[in-house]
Protein backbone atom coordinates (compact mmCIF):
# COMPACT_ATOMS: atom_id res chain seq x y z
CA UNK A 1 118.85 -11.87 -42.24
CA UNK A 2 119.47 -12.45 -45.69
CA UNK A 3 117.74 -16.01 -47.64
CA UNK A 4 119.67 -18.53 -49.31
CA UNK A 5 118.97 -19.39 -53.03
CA UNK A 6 117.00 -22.34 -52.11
CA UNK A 7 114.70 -20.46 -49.82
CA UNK A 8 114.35 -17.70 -51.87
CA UNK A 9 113.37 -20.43 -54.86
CA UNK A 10 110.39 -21.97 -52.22
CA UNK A 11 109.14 -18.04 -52.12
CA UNK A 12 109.22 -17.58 -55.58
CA UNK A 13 107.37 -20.97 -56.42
CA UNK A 14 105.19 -20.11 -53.72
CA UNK A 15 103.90 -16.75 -55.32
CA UNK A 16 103.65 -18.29 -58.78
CA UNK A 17 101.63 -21.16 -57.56
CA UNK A 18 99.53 -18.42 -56.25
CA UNK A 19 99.23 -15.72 -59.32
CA UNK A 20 97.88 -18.98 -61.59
CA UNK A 21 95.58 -19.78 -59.10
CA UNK A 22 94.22 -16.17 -58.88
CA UNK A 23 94.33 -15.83 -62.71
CA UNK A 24 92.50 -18.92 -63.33
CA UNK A 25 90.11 -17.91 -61.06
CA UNK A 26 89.75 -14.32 -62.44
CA UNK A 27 89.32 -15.79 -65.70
CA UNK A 28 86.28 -18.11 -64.74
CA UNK A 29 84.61 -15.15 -63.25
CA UNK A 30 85.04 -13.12 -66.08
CA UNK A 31 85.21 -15.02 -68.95
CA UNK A 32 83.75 -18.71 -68.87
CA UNK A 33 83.85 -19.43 -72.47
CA UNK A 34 88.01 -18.82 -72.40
CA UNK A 35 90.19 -21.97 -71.69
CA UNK A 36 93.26 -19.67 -70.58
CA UNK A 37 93.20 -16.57 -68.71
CA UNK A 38 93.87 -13.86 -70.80
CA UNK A 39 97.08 -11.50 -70.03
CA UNK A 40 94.72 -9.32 -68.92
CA UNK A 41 93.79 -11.80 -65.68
CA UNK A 42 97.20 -12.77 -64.91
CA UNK A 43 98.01 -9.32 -64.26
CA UNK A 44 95.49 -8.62 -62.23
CA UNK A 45 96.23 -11.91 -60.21
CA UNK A 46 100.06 -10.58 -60.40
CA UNK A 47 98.90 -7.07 -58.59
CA UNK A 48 96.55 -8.98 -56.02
CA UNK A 49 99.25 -10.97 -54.74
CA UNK A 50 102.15 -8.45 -54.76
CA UNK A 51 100.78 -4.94 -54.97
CA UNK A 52 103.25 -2.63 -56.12
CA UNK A 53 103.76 -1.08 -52.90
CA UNK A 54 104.73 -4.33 -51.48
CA UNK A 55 106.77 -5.08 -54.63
CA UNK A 56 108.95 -1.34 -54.33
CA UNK A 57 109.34 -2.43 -50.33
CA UNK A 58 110.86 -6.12 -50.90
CA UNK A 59 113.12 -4.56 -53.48
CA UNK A 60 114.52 -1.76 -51.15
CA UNK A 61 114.64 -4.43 -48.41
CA UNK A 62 116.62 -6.58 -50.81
CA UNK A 63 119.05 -4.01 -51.92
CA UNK A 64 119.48 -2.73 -48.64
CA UNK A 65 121.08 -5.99 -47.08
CA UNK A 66 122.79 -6.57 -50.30
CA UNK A 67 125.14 -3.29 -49.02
């Protein structure tokens, strides 16, 4: 089953709404004095939310129905 643009779009929102929110967080443990997270903590917040593992499996997925 393959996800049109505008549901894909919803996903992606949906994961970037949730790396800030991690990397804001992040930052307040770490840092309080910072008004930004630093690249550092939106990293981190990236790999929390999609692990690399998960990342390399909704690729394959991806290129697999593509064929």
């Amino acid at each position: 089953m393959s996800l049109t643009i505008s549901e894909l779009e919803a996903e992606r929102a949906k994961i970037l709404d949730e790396i800030e929110s991690k990397a804001h967080k992040i930052s307040d443990d770490t840092n309080n004095s910072a008004e930004q997270p630093s690249l550092k903590d939106w990293l981190n917040a990236a790999e929390e939310v999609m692990p690399a593992s998960k990342l390399d499996k909704n690729m394959k997925k991806n290129v697999n129905t593509k064929s």
